[in-house]
Protein backbone atom coordinates (compact mmCIF):
# COMPACT_ATOMS: atom_id res chain seq x y z
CA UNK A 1 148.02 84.84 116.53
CA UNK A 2 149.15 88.37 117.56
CA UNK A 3 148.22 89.15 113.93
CA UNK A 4 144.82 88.36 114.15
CA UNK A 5 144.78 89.45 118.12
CA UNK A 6 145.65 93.29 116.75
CA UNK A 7 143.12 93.08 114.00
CA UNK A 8 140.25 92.40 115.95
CA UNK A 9 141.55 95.02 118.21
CA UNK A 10 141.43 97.17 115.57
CA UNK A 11 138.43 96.25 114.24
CA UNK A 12 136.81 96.93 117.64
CA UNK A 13 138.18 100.65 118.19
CA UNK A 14 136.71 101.63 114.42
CA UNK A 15 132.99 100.34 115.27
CA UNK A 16 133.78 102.36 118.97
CA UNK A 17 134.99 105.06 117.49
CA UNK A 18 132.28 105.37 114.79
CA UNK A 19 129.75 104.35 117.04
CA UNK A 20 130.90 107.63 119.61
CA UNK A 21 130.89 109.57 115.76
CA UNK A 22 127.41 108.44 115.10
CA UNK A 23 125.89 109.54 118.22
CA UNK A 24 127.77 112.75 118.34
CA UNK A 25 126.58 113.93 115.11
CA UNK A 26 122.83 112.26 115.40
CA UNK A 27 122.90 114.51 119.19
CA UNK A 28 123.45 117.73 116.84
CA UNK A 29 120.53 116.63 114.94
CA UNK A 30 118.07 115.92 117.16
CA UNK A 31 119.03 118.75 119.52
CA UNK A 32 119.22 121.25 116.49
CA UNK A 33 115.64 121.76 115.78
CA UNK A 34 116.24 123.00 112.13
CA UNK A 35 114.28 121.13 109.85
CA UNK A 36 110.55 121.57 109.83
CA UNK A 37 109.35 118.54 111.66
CA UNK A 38 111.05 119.28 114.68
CA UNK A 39 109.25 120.39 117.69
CA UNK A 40 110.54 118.81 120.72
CA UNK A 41 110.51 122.44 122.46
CA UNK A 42 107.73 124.33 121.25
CA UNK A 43 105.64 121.33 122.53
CA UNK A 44 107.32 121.19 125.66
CA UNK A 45 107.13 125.16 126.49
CA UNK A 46 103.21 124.26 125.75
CA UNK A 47 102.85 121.43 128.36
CA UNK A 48 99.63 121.74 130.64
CA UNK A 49 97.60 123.78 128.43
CA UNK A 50 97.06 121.61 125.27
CA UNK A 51 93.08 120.32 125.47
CA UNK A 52 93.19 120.30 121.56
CA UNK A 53 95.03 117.76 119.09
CA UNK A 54 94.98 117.61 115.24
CA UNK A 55 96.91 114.00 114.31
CA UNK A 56 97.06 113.56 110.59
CA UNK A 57 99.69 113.41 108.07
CA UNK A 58 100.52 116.53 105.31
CA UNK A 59 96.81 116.98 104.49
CA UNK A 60 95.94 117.76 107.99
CA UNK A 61 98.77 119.62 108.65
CA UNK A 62 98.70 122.13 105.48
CA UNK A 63 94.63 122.57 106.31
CA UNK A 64 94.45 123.48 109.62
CA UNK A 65 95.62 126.03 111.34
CA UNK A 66 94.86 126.11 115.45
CA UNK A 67 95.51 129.73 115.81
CA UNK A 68 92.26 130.18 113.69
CA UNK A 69 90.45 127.32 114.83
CA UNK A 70 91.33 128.61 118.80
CA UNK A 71 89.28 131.86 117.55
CA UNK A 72 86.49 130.48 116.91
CA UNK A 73 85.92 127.31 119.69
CA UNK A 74 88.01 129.09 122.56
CA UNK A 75 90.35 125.78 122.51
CA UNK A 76 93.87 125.59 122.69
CA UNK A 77 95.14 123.36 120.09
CA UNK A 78 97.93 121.97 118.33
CA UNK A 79 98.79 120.47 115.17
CA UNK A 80 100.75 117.20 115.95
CA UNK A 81 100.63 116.44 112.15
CA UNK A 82 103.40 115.30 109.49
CA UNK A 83 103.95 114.09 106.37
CA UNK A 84 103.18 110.76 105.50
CA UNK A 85 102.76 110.34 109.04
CA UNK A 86 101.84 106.98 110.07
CA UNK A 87 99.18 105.06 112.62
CA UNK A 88 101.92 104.37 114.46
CA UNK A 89 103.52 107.43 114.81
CA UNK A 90 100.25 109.19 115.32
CA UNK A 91 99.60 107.02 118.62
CA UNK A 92 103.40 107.34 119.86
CA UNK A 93 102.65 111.24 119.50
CA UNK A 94 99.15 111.52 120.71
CA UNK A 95 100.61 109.07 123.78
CA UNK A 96 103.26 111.81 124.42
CA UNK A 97 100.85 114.65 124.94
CA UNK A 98 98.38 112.80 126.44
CA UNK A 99 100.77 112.53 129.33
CA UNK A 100 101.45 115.95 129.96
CA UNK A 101 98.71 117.70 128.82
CA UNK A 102 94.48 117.37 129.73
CA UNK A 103 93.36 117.02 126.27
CA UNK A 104 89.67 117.08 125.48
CA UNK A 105 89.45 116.45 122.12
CA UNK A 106 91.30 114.57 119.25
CA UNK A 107 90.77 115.06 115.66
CA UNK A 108 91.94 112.14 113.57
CA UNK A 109 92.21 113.22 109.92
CA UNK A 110 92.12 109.74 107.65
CA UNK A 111 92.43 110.55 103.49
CA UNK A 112 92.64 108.19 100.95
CA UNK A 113 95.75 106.68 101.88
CA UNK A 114 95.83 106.71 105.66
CA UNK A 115 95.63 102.81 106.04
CA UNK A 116 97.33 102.10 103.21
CA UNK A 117 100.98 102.89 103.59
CA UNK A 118 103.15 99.46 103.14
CA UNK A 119 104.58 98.95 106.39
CA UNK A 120 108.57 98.82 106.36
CA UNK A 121 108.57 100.37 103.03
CA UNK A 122 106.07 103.00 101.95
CA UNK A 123 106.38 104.11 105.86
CA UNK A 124 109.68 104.70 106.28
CA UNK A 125 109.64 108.73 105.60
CA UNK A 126 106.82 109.43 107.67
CA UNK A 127 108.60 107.02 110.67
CA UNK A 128 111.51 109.03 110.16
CA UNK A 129 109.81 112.32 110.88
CA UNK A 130 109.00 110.98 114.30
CA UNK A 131 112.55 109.87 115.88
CA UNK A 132 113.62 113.34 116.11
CA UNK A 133 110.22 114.65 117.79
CA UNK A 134 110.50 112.62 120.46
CA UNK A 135 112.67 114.03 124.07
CA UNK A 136 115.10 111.03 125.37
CA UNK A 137 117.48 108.54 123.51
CA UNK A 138 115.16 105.47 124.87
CA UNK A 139 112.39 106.71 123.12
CA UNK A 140 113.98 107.02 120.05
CA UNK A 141 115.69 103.83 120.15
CA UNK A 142 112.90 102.14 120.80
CA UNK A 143 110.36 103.68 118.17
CA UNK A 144 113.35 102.94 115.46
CA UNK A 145 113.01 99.29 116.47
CA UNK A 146 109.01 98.69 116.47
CA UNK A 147 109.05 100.63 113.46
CA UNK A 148 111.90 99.40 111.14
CA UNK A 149 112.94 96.14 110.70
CA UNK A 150 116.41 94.85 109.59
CA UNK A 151 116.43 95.54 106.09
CA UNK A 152 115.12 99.10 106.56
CA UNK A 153 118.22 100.10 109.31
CA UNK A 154 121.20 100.83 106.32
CA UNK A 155 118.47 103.13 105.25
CA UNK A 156 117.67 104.85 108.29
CA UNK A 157 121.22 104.80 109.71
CA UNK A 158 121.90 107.01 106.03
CA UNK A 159 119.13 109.45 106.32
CA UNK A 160 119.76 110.42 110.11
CA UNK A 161 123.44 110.72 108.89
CA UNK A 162 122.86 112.48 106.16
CA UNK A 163 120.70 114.96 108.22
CA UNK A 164 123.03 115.32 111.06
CA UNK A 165 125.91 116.25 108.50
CA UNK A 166 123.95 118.81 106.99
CA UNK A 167 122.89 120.05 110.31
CA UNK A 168 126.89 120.19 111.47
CA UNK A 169 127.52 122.42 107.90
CA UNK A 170 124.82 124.33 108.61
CA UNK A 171 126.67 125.69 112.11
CA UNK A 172 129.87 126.12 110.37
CA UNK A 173 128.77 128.16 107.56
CA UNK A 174 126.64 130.48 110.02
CA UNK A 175 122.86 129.06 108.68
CA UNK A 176 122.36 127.63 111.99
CA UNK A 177 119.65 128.37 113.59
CA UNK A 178 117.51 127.52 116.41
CA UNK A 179 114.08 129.21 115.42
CA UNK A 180 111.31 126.73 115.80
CA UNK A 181 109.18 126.50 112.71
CA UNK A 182 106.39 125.07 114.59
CA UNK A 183 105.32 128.56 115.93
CA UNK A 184 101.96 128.20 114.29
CA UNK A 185 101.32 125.29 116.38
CA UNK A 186 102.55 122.50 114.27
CA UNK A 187 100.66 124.38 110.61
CA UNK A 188 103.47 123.98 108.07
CA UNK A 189 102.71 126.76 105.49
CA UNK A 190 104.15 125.96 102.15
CA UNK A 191 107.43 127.54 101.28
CA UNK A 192 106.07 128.73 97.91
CA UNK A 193 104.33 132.09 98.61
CA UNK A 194 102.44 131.76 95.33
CA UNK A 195 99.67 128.75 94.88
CA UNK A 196 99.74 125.73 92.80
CA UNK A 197 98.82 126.97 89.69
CA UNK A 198 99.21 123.48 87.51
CA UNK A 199 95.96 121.54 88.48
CA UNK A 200 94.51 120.72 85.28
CA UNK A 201 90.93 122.21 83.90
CA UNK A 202 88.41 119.91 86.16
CA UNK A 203 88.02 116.45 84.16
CA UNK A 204 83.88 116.86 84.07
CA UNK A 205 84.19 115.45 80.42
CA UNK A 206 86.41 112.84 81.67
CA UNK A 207 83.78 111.66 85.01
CA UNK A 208 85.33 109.08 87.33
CA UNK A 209 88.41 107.68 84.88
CA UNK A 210 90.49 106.54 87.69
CA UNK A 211 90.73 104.73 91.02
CA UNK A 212 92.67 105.26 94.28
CA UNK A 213 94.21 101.73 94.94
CA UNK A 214 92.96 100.24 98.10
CA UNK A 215 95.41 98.45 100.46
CA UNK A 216 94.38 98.30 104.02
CA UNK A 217 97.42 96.62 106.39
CA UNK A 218 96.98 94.93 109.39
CA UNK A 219 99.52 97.45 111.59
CA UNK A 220 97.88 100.49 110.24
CA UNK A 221 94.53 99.07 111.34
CA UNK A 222 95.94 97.91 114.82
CA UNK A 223 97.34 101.30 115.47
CA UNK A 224 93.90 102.81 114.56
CA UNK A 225 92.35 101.34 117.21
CA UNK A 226 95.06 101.49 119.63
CA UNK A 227 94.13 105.17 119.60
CA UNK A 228 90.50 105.08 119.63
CA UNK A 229 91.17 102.74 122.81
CA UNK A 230 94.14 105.83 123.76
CA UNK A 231 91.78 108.23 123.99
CA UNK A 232 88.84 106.55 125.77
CA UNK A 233 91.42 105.68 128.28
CA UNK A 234 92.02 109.20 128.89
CA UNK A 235 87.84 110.50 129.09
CA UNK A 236 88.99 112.81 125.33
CA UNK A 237 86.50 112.75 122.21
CA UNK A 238 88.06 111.50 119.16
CA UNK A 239 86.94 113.18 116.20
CA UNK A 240 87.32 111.36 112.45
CA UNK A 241 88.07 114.02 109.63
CA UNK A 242 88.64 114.21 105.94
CA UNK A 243 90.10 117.03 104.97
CA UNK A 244 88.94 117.95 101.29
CA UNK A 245 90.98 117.45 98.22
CA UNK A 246 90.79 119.80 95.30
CA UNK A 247 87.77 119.66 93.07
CA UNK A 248 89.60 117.47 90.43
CA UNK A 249 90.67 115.05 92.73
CA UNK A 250 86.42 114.44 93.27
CA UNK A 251 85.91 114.49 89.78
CA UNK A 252 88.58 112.59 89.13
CA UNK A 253 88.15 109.82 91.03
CA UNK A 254 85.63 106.85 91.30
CA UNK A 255 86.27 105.23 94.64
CA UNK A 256 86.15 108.09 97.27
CA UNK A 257 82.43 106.35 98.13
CA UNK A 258 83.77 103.09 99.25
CA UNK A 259 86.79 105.07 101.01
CA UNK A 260 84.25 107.01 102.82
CA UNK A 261 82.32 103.75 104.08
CA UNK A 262 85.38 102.20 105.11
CA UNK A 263 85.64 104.99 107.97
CA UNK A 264 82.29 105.43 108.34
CA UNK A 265 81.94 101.72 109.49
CA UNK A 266 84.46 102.04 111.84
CA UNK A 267 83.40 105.29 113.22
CA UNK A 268 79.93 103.85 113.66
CA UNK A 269 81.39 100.56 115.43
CA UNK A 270 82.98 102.68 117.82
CA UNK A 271 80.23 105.35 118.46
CA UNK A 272 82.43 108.04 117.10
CA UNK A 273 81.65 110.84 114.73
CA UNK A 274 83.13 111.41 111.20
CA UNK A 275 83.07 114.40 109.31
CA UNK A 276 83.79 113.90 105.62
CA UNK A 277 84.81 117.76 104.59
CA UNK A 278 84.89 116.36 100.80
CA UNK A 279 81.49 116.10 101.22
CA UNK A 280 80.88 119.91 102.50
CA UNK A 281 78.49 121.90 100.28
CA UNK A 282 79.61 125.52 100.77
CA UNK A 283 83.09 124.96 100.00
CA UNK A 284 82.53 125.73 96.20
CA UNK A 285 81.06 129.09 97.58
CA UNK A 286 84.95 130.06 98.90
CA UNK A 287 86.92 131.84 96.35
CA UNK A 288 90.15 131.08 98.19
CA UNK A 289 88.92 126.76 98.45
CA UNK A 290 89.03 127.15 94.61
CA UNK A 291 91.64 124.62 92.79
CA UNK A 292 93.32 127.78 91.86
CA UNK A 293 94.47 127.88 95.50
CA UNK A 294 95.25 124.71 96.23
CA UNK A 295 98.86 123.90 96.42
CA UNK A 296 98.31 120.32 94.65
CA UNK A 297 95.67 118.15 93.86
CA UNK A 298 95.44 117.27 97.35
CA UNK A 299 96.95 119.97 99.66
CA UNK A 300 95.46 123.35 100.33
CA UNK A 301 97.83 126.11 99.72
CA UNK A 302 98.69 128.96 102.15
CA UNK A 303 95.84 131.21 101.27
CA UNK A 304 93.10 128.27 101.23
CA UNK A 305 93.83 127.15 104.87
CA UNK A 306 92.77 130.09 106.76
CA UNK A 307 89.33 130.29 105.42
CA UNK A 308 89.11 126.48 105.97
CA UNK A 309 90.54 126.63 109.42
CA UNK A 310 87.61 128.77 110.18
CA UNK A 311 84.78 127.31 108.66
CA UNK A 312 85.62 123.73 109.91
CA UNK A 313 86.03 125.32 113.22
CA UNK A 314 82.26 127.35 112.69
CA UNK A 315 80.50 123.36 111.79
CA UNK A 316 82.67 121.87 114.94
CA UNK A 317 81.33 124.35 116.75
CA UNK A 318 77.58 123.52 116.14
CA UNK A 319 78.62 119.73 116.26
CA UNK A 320 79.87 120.78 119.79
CA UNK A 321 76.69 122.32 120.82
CA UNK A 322 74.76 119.50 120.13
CA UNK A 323 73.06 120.33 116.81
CA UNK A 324 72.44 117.99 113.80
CA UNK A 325 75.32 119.34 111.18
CA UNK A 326 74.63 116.44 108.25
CA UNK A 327 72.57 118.64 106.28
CA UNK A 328 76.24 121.21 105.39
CA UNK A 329 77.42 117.83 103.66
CA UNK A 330 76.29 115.62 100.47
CA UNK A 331 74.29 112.34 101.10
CA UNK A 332 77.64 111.25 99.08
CA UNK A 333 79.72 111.22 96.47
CA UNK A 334 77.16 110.70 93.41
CA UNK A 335 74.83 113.39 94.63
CA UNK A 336 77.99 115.64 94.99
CA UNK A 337 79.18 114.83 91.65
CA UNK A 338 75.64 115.29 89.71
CA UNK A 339 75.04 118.59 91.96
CA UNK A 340 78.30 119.98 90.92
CA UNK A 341 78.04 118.79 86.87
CA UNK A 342 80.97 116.78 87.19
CA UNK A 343 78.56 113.37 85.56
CA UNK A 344 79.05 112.54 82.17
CA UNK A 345 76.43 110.04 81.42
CA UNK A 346 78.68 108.68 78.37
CA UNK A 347 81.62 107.76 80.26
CA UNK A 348 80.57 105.92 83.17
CA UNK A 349 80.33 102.66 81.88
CA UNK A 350 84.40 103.11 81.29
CA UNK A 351 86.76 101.00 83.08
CA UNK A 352 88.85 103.29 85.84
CA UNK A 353 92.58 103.31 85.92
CA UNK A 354 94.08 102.40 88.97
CA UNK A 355 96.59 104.82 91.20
């Protein structure tokens, strides 16, 4: 009996002592600010003057840059985006800064995959990315558990220890450091200085050969309107954007149309606007919104976004002022496609492969 009296003992001070570990070392990490996605501070030192949101995942956040946008509408705006950033974590973000700050205006940026993350699974990075961005232990706690569920909590109980011990190594070896990469407002340039320079030669022999796969879950879809419903609540104007992929990505693809209706619909059932920039005509006419800058086939690269940043800011800017700005974008995707030459009449009856 004493036996199994000092084993349970013992068994209790490990998960106490482990437990006291744990938090130690996930404190360091959340209070250390290093990695990119951090920006508990900056946003704070900005609260009361934000009348300006961007919430998107990486698209959004590699494309637009408020500094440049600022110049143009006389906003103040920041860049709440992130990668892979989910629904959910979009409306637990835009909920944060909606409480401290008397924001105007919202622009929700929605790409092919926005409502199609699995959740639980294909989620779980972008979920991540949010813990640390929020300011108290409560909310933390409590966005790991409407966000995970049991199978998923080895997993994240790994990465926020694997972060926190890198963050502890980083102090002892003298890398620490406390300088907020979020000093553009939340833009994340890419590390690479130099652009993506591996996007194949545009497919216009090879017109419409694959499809985007389609998944639409019911959480992403609930948390989509929890934040149209967010920011009626609060009197702001919620904005739908694309943000526009690389010319082979429009080639390439044969389902962007029914994407684009998808949003559209609900857009229209909620008397919102949305602004397709994959439809814009004049991008072609931008040296630097070439696929030679573009970072990947999706993401601008660094030299792309500051002419974009500017030129989606000059089209806001007339949308703002009440004038009709449908005739800067395509009808849709076909007239795009034949405009630009990217139609081979020979391979359209072909069968697209899925993605």
């Amino acid at each position: 009996m004493q036996t199994f009296k000092k084993t349970i003992r013992t068994i209790i001070l490990f998960v106490l002592a482990f437990t006291v570990l744990s938090t130690i070392l996930f404190e360091i990490f959340f209070r250390s600010e290093i990695h990119v996605y951090q920006d508990i501070r900056e946003r704070a030192a900005l609260a009361g003057s934000i009348d300006t949101l961007i919430s998107g995942a990486s698209y959004a956040k590699r494309a637009l840059i408020p500094a440049e946008m600022d110049k143009v509408l006389g906003t103040n705006t920041y860049n709440l985006s992130a990668s892979e950033m989910t629904m959910q974590g979009r409306y637990q973000l835009l909920f944060e800064e909606f409480a401290r700050n008397p924001v105007k205006t919202v622009y929700l940026e929605l790409s092919m995959h926005s409502l199609s993350l699995v959740p639980y699974e294909g989620t779980r990075e972008g979920d991540l990315y949010v813990i640390p961005r929020l300011d108290t232990p409560g909310k933390r706690i409590r966005y790991a558990f409407r966000s995970f569920n049991l199978p998923s909590y080895g997993w994240l109980y790994r990465q926020l220890l694997r972060r926190s011990a890198k963050d502890v190594e980083a102090i002892f070896t003298g890398e620490y450091t406390t300088v907020n990469k979020y000093q553009m407002r939340g833009y994340i340039p890419f590390e690479k200085k130099e652009e993506y320079k591996k996007i194949k030669k545009l497919p216009y022999e090879r017109y419409h050969l694959a499809a985007i796969k389609i998944e639409r879950y019911r959480k992403n879809l609930d948390y989509l309107y929890k934040i149209i419903d967010l920011c009626r609540e609060h009197g702001a104007e919620l904005i739908f954007v694309s943000m526009p992929v690389s010319e082979y990505s429009i080639a390439k693809y044969t389902n962007l149309q029914e994407i684009h209706d998808y949003y559209q619909e609900i857009a229209d059932e909620n008397s919102l606007a949305y602004v397709d920039f994959n439809l814009w005509k004049d991008k072609t006419d931008f040296e630097y919104l070439s696929d030679k800058y573009y970072q990947n086939p999706t993401h601008m690269g660094n030299k792309a976004a500051p002419v974009f940043s500017e030129q989606f800011s000059l089209i806001m800017k007339e949308y703002f002022a009440g004038k009709d700005v449908s005739g800067c974008f395509y009808e849709d995707f076909d007239t795009l496609c034949r405009d630009r030459g990217y139609v081979n009449e020979a391979n359209l009856g072909l069968e697209p492969k899925l993605e």
